[in-house]
N, C-alpha and C. Protein backbone atom coordinates (compact mmCIF):
# COMPACT_ATOMS: atom_id res chain seq x y z
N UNK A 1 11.50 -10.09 14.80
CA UNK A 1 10.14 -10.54 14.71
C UNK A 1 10.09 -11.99 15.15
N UNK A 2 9.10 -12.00 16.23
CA UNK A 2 9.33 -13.28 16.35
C UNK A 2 7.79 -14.32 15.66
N UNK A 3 7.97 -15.28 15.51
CA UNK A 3 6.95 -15.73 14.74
C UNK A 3 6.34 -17.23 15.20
N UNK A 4 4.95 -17.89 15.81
CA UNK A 4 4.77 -18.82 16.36
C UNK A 4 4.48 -20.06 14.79
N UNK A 5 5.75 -20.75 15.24
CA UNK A 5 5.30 -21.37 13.94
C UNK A 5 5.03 -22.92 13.86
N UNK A 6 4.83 -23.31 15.11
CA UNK A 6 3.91 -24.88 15.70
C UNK A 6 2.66 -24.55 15.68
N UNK A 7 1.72 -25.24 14.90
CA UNK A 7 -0.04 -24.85 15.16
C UNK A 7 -0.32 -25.44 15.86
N UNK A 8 -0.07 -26.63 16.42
CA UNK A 8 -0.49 -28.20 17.08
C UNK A 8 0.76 -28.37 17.82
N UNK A 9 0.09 -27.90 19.39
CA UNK A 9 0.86 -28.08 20.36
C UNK A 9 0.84 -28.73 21.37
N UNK A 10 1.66 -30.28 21.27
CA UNK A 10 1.10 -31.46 22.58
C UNK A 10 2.18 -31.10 23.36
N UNK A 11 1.55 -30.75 24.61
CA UNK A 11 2.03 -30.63 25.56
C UNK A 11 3.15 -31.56 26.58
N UNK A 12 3.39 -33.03 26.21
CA UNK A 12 4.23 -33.80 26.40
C UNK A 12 5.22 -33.37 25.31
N UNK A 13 5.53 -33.02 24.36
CA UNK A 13 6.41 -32.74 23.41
C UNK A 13 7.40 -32.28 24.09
N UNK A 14 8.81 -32.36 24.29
CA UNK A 14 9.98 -31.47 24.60
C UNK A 14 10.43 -30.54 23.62
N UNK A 15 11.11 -29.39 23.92
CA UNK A 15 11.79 -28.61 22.97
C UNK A 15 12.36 -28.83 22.19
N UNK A 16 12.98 -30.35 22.34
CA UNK A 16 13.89 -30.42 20.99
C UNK A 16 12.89 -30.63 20.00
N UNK A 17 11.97 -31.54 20.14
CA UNK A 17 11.24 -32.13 19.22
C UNK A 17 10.18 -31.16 18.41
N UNK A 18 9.83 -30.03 19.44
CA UNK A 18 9.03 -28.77 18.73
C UNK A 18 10.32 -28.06 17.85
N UNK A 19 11.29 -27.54 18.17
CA UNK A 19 12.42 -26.96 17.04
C UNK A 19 12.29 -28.50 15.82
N UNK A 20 12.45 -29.10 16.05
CA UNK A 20 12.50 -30.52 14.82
C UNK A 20 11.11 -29.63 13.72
N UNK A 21 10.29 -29.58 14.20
CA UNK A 21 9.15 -29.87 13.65
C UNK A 21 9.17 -28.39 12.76
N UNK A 22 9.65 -26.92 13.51
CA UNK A 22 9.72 -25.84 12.89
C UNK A 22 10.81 -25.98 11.85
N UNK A 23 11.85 -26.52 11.86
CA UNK A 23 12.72 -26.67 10.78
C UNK A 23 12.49 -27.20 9.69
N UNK A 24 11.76 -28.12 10.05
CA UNK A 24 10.78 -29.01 8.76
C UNK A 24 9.75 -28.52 8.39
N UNK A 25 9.14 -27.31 8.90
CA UNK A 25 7.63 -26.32 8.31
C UNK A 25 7.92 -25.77 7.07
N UNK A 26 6.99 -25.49 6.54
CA UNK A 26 7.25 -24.47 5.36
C UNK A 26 7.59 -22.90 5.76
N UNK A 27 7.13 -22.19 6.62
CA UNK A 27 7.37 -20.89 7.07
C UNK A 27 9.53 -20.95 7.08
N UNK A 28 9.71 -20.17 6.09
CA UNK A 28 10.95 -20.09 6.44
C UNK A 28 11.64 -18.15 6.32
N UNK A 29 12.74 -18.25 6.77
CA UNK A 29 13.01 -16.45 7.19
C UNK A 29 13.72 -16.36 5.52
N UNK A 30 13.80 -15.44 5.08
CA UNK A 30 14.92 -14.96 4.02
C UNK A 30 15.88 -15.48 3.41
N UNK A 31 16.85 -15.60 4.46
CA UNK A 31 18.49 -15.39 4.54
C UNK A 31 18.12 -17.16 4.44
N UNK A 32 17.49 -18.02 4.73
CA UNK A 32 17.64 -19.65 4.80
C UNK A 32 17.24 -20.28 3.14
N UNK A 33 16.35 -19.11 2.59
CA UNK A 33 16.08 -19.62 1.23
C UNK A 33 16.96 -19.94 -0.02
N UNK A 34 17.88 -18.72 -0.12
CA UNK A 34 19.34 -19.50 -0.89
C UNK A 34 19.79 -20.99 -1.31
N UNK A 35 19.86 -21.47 0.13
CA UNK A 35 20.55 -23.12 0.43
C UNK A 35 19.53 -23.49 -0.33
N UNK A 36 18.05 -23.34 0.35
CA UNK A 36 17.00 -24.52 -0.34
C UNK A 36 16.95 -24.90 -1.60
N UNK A 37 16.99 -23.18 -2.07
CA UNK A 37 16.88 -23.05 -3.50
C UNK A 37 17.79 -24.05 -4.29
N UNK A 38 19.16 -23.35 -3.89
CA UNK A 38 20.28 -24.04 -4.48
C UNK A 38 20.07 -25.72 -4.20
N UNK A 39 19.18 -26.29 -3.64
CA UNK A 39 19.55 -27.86 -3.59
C UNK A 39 18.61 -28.31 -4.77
N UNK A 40 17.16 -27.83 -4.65
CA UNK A 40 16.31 -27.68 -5.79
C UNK A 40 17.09 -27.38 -7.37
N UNK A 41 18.01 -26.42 -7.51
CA UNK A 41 17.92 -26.01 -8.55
C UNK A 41 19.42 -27.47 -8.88
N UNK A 42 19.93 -27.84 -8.34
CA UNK A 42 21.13 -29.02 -8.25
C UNK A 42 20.30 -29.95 -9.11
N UNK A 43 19.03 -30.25 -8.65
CA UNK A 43 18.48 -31.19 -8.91
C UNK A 43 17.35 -31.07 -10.30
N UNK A 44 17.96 -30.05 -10.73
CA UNK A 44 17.51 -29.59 -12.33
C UNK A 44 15.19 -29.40 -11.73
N UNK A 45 15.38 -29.08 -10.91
CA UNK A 45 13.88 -28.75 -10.32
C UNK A 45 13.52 -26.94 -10.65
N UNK A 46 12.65 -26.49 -11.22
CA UNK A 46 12.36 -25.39 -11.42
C UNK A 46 11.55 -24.42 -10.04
N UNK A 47 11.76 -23.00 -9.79
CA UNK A 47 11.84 -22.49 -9.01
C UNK A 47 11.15 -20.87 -8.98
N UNK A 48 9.75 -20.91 -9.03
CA UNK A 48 9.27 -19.59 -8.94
C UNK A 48 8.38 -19.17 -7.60
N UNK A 49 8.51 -17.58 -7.47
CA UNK A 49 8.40 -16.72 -6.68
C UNK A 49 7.22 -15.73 -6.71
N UNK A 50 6.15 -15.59 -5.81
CA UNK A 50 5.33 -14.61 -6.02
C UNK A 50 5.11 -14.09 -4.28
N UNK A 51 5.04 -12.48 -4.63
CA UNK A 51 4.96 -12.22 -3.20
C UNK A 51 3.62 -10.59 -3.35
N UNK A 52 3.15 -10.99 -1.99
CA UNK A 52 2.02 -10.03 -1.91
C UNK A 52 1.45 -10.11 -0.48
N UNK A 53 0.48 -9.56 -0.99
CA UNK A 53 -0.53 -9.23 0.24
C UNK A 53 -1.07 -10.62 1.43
N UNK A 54 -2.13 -10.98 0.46
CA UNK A 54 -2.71 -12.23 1.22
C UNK A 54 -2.88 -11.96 2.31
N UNK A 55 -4.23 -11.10 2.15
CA UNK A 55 -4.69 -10.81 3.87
C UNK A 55 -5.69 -11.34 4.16
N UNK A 56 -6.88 -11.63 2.90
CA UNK A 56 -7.95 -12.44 3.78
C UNK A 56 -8.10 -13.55 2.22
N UNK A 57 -7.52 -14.68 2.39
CA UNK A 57 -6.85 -15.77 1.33
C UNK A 57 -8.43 -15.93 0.89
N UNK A 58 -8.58 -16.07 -0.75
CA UNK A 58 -9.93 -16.40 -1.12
C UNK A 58 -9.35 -17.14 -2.36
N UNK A 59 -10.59 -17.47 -3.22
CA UNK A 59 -10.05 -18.40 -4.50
C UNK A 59 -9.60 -17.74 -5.29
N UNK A 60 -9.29 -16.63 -5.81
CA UNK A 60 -8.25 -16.26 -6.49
C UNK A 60 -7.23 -16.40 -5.91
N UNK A 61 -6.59 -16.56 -4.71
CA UNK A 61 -5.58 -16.60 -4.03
C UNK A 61 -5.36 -18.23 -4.48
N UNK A 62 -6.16 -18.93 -4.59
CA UNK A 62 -5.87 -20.46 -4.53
C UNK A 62 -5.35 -20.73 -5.74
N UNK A 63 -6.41 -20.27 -6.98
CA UNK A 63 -6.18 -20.39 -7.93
C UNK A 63 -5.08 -19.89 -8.58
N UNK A 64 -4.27 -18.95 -7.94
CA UNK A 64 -3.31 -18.31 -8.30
C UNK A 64 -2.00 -19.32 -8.36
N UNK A 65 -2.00 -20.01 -7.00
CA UNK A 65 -1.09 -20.73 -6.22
C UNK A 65 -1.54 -21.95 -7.29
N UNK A 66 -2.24 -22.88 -7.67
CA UNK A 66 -2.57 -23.53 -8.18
C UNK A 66 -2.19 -23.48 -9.49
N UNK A 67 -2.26 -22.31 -10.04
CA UNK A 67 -1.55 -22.77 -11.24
C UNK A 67 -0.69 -21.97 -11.26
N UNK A 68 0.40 -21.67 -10.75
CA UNK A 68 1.76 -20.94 -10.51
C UNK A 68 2.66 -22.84 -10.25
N UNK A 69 1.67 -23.54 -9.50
CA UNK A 69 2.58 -24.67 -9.14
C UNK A 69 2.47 -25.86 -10.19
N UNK A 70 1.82 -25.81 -11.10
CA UNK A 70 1.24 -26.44 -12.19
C UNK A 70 2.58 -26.15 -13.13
N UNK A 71 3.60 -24.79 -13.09
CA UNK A 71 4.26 -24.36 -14.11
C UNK A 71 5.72 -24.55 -13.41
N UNK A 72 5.72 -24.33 -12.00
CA UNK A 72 7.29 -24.83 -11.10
C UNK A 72 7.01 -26.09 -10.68
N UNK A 73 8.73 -26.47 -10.42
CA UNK A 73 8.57 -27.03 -9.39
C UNK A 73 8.09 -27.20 -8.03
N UNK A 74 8.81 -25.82 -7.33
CA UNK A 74 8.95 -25.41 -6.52
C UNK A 74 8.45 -23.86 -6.32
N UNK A 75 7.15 -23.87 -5.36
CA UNK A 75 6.54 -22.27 -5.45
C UNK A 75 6.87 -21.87 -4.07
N UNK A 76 7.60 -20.73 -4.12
CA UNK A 76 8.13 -19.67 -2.70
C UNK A 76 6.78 -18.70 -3.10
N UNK A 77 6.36 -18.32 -1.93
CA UNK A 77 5.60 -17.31 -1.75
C UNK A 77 6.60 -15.69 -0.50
N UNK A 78 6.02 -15.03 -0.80
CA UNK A 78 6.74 -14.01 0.43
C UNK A 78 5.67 -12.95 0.61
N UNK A 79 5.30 -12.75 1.93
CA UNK A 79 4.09 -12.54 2.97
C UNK A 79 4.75 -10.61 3.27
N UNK A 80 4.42 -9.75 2.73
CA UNK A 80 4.15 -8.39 3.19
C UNK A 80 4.27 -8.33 4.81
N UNK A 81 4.36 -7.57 5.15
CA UNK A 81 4.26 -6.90 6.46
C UNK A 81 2.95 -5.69 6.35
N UNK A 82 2.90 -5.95 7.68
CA UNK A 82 1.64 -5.11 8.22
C UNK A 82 1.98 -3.86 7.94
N UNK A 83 2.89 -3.40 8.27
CA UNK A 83 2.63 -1.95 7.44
C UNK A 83 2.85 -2.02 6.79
N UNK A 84 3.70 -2.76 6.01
CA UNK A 84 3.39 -1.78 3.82
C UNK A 84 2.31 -2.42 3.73
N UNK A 85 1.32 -3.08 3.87
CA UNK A 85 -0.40 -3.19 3.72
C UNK A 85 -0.81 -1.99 4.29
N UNK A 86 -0.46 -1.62 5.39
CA UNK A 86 -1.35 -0.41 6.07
C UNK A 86 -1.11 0.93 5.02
N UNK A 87 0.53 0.77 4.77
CA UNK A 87 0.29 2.07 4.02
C UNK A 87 -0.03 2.09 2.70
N UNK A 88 0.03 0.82 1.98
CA UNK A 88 -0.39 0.93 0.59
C UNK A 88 -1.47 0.60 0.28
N UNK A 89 -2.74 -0.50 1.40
CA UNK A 89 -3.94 -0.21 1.10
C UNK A 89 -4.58 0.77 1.90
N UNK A 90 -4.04 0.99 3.33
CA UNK A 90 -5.32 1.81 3.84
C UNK A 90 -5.35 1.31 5.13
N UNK A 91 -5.55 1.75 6.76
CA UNK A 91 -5.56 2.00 7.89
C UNK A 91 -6.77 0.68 8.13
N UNK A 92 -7.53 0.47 7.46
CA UNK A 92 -8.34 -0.57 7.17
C UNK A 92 -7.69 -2.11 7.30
N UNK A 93 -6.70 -2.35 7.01
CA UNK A 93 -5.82 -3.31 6.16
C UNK A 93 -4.32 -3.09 6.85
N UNK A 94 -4.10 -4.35 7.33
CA UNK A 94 -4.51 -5.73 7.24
C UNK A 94 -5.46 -6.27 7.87
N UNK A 95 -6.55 -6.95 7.59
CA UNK A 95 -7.33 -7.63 8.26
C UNK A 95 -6.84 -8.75 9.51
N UNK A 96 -5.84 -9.42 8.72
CA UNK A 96 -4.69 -10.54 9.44
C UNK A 96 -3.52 -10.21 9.66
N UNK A 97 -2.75 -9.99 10.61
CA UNK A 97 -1.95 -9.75 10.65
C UNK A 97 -0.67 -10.76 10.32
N UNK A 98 0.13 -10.23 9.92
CA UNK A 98 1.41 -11.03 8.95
C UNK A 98 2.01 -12.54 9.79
N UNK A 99 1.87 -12.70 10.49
CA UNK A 99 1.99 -14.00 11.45
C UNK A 99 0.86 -15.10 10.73
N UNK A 100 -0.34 -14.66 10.77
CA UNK A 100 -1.60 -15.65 10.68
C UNK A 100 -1.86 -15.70 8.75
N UNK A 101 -1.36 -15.13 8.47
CA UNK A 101 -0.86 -14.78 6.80
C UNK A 101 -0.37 -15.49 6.89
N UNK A 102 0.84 -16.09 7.29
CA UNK A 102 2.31 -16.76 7.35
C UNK A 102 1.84 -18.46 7.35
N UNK A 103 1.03 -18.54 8.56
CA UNK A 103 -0.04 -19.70 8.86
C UNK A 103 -1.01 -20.01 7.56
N UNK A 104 -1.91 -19.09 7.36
CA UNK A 104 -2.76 -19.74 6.24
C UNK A 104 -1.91 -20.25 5.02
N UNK A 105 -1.15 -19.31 4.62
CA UNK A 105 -0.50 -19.73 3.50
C UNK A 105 0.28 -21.25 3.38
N UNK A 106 0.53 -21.69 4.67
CA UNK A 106 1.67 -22.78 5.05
C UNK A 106 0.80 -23.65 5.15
N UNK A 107 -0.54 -24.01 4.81
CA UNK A 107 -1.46 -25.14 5.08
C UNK A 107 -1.93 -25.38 3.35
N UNK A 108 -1.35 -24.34 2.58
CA UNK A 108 -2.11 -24.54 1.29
C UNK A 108 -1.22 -24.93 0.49
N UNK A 109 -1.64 -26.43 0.04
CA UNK A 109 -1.03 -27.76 -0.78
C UNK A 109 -0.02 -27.12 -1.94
N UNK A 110 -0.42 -26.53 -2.38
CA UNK A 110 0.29 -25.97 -3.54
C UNK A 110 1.58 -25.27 -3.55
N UNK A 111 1.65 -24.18 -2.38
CA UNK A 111 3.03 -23.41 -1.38
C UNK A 111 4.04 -24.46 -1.28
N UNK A 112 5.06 -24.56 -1.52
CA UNK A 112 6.55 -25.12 -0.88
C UNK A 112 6.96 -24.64 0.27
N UNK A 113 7.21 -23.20 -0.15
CA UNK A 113 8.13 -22.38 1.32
C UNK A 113 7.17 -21.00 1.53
N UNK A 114 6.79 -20.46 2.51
CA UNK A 114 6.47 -19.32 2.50
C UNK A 114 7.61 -18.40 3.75
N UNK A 115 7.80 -17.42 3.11
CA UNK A 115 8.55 -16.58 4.56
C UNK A 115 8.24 -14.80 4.44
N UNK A 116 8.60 -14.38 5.35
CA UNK A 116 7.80 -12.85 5.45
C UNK A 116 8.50 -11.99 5.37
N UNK A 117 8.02 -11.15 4.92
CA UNK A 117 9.03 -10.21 3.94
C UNK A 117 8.99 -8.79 5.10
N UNK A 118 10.10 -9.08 5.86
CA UNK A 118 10.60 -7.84 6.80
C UNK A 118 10.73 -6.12 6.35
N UNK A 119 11.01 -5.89 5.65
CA UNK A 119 11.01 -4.66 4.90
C UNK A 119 9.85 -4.10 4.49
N UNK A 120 9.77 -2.39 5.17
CA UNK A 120 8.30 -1.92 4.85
C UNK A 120 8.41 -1.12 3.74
N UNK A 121 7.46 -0.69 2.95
CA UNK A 121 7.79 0.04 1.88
C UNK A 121 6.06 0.51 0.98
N UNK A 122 6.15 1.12 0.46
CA UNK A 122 4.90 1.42 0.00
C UNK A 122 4.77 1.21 -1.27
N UNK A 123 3.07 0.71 -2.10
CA UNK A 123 3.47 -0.20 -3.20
C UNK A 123 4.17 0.89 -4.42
N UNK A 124 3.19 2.27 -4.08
CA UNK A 124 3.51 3.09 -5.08
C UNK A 124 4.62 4.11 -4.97
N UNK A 125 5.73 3.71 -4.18
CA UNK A 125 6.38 4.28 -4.01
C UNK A 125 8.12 3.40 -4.80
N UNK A 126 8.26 3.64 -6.42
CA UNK A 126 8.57 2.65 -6.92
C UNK A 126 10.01 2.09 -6.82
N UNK A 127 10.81 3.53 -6.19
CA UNK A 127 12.39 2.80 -6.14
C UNK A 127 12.32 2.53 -4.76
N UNK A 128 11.30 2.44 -3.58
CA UNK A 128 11.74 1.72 -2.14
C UNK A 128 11.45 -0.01 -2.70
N UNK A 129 10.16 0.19 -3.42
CA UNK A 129 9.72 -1.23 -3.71
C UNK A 129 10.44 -2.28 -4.66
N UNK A 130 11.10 -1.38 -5.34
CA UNK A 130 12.14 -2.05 -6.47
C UNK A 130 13.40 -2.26 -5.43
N UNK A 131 14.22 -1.50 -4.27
CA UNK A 131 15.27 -1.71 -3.71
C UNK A 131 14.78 -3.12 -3.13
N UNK A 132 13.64 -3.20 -2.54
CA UNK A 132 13.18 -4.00 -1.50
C UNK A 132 12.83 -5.66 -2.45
N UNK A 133 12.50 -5.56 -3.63
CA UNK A 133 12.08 -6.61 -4.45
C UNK A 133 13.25 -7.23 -4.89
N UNK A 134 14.37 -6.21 -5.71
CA UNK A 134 15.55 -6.88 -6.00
C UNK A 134 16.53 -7.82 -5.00
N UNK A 135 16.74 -7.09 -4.11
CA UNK A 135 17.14 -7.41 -2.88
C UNK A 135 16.64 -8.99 -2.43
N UNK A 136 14.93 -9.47 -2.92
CA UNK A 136 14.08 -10.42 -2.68
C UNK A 136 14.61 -11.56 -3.65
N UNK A 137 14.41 -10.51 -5.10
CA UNK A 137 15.11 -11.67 -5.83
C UNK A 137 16.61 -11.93 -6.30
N UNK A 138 17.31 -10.78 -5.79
CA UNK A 138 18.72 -11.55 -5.75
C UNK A 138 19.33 -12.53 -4.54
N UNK A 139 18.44 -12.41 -3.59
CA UNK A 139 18.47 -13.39 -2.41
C UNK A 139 18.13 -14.80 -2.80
N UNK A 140 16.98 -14.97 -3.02
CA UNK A 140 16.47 -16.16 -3.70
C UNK A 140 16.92 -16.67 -4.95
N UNK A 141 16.45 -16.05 -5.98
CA UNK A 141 17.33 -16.62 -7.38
C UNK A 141 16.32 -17.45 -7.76
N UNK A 142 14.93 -16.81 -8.25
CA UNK A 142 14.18 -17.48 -8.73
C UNK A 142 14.68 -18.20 -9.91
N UNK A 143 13.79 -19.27 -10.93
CA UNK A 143 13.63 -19.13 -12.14
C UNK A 143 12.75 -18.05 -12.41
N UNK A 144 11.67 -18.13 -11.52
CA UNK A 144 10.37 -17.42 -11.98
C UNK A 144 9.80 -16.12 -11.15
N UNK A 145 9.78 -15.06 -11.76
CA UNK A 145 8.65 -14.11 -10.52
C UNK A 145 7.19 -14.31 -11.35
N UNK A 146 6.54 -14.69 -10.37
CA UNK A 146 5.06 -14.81 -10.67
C UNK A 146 4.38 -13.53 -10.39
N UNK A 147 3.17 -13.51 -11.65
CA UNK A 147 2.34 -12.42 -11.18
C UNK A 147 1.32 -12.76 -12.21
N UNK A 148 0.13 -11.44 -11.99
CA UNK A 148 -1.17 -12.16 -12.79
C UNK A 148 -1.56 -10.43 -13.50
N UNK A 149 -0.88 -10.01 -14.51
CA UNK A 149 -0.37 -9.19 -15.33
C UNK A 149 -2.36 -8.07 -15.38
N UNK A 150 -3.14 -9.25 -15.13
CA UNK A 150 -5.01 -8.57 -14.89
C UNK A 150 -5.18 -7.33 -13.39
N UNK A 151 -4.43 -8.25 -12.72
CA UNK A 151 -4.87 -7.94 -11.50
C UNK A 151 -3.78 -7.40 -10.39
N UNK A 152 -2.46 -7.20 -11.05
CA UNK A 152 -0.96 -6.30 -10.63
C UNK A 152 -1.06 -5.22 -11.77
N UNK A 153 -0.74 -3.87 -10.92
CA UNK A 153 -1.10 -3.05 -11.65
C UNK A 153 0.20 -2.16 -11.49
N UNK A 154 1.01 -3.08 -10.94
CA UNK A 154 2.63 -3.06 -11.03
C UNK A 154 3.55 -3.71 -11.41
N UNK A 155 2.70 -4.91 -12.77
CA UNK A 155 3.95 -5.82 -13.34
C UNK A 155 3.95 -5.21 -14.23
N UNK A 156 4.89 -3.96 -14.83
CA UNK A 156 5.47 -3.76 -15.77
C UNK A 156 7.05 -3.40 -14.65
N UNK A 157 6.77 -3.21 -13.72
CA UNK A 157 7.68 -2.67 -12.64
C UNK A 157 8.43 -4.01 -12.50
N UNK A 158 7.89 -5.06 -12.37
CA UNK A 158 8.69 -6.49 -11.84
C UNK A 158 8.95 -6.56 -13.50
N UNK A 159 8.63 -6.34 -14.56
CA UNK A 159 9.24 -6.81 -15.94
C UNK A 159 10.48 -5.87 -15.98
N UNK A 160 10.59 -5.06 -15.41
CA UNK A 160 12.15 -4.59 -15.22
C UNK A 160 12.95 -5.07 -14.55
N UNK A 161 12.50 -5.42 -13.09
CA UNK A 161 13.45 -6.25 -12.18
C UNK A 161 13.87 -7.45 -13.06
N UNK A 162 13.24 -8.49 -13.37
CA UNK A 162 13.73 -9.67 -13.36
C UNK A 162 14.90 -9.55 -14.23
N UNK A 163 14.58 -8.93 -15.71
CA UNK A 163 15.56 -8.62 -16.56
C UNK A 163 17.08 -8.29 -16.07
N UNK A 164 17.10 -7.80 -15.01
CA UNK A 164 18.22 -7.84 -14.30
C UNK A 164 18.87 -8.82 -13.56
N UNK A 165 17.68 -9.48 -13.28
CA UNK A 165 18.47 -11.10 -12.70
C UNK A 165 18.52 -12.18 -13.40
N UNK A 166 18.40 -11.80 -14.60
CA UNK A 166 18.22 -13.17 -15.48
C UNK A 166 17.26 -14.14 -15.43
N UNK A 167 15.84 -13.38 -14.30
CA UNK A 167 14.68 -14.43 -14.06
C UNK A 167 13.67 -13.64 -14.77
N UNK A 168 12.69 -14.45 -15.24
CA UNK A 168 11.65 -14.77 -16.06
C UNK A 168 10.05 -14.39 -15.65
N UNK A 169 9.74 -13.26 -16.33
CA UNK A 169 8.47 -13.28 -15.62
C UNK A 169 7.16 -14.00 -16.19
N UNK A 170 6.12 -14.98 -15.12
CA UNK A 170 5.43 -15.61 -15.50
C UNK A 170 4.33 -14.87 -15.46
N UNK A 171 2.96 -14.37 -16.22
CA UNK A 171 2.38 -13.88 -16.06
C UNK A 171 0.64 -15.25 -16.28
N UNK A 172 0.17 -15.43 -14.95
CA UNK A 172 -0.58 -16.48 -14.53
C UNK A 172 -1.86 -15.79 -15.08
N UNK A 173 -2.44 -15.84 -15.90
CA UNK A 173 -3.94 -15.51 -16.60
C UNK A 173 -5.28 -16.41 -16.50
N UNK A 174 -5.59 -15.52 -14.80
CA UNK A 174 -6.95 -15.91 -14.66
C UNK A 174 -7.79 -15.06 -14.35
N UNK A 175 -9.32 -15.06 -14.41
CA UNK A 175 -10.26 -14.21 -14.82
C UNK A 175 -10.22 -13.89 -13.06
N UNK A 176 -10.01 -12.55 -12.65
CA UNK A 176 -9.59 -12.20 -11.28
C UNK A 176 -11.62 -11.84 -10.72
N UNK A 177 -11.76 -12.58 -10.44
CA UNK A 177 -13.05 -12.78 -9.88
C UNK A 177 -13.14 -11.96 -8.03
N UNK A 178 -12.13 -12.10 -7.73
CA UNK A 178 -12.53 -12.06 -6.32
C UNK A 178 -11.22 -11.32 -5.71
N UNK A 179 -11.08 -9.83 -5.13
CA UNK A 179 -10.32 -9.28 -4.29
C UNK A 179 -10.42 -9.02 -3.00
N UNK A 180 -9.29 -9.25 -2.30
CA UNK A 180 -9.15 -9.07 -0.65
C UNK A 180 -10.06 -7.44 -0.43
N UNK A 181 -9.90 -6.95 -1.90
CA UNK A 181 -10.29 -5.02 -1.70
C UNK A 181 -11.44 -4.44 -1.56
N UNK A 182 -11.99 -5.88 -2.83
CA UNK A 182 -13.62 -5.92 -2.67
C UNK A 182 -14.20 -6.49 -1.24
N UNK A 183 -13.59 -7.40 -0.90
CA UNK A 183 -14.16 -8.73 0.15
C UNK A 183 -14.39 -7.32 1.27
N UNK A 184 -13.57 -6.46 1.44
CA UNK A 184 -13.26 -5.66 2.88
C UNK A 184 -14.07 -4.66 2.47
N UNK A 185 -14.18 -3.96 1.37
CA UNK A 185 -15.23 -3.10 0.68
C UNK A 185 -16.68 -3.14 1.32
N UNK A 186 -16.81 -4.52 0.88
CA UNK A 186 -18.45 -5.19 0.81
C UNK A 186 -18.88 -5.30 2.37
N UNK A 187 -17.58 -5.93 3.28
CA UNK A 187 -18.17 -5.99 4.76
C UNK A 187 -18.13 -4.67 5.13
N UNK A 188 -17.13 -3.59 5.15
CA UNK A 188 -17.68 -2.24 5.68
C UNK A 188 -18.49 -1.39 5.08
N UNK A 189 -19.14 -1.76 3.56
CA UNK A 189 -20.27 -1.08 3.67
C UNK A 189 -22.18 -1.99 4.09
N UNK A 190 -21.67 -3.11 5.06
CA UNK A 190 -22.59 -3.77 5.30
C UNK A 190 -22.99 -3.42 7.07
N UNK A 191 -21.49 -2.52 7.36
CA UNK A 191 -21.43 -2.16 8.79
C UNK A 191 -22.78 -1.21 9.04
C-alpha cells in the first residue's frame, strides 16, 4: 500500500528533504511503532491505543481523541481499511477512503501517531478480529486500549484481549451524540 503522506508540496523541495519531512509525520506503518513506543515508555511516559473506523471525523471523534489524550501520554490511533468498513458497515462505507482517514486524523492536535491497519477482517466476525487486534496489540504494547464502552458494541471482546497482554482497558464515557452511521443515514435519505 502505498500512502501519500506530504500534504504541502513545494515544488523546489528535493527528495531528500520530502523523505525528512515523512519520517517526522505522524502517519506511521505498524512494524515502526514498537521502537517509538519503547522510547516513550523509557521515559516513564504513558501509552494508549484506540483503533476504528473514522470515516467521516465529527465531534465525537474529537471528543473521543480529546479525552483519551487528557488520560495518556501518548495516543496511537490505527485507521481500518476499506474493506473491513465495506464489509462490516455496508457497500455504502467508506465514505473516505483509508489514505484521506490517515490525513485527517494526522492534523488532529490530540493524535501522536496514527498508522493503518493492513489486515481485513469483519467486525462481527470475532476470532478474525481478535487474531487481527492481538496481533495490533502485541505489536505495539500499549498501556492502554481505548474505547467508549456506550458506543462499541464490541468492548467486552477487547476486555478479553487486553487481559492477555497485561494492558488496561480505558473505557472513555461520553454522551455519543453523533455517528459516522447516522451522518451517512441522514444524507442518503435526503438523496
Amino acid at each position: 500500500m502505498e500512502l501519500s503522506l506530504v500534504t504541502h508540496h513545494n515544488p523546489s523541495q528535493n527528495v531528500d528533504s520530502i523523505m525528512i519531512l515523512m519520517a517526522k509525520g505522524k502517519i506511521r506503518l505498524l512494524q515502526e511503532l514498537p521502537i517509538i513506543v519503547n522510547k516513550y515508555k523509557k521515559r516513564g511516559k504513558t501509552v494508549g491505543l484506540i483503533t476504528g473506523c473514522f470515516d467521516i471525523l465529527h465531534i465525537g471523534h474529537i471528543e473521543l481523541f480529546q479525552s483519551a489524550k487528557s488520560r495518556v501520554d501518548i495516543l496511537i490511533v490505527g485507521v481500518e481499511n476499506d474493506e473491513t468498513i465495506k464489509k462490516s458497515k455496508g457497500v455504502n462505507r467508506p465514505v473516505n477512503k483509508q489514505e484521506l482517514r490517515l490525513r485527517f486524523l494526522e492534523a488532529v492536535e490530540y493524535i501522536d501517531y496514527v498508522f493503518p491497519v493492513t489486515d481485513t477482517f469483519e467486525y462481527s466476525n470475532e476470532r478474525e478480529a481478535t487474531r487481527i487486534h492481538n496481533h495490533i496489540l502485541n505489536t505495539i504494547a500499549p498501556h492502554y486500549l481505548i474505547t467508549t464502552k456506550k458506543a462499541d458494541k464490541y468492548w467486552r471482546n477487547k476486555e478479553k484481549r487486553v487481559e492477555k497482554f497485561g494492558v488496561k482497558l480505558l473505557d472513555i464515557n461520553y454522551d455519543k451524540l453523533n455517528s459516522t452511521t447516522k451522518i451517512v443515514e441522514h444524507l442518503l435519505s435526503e438523496l
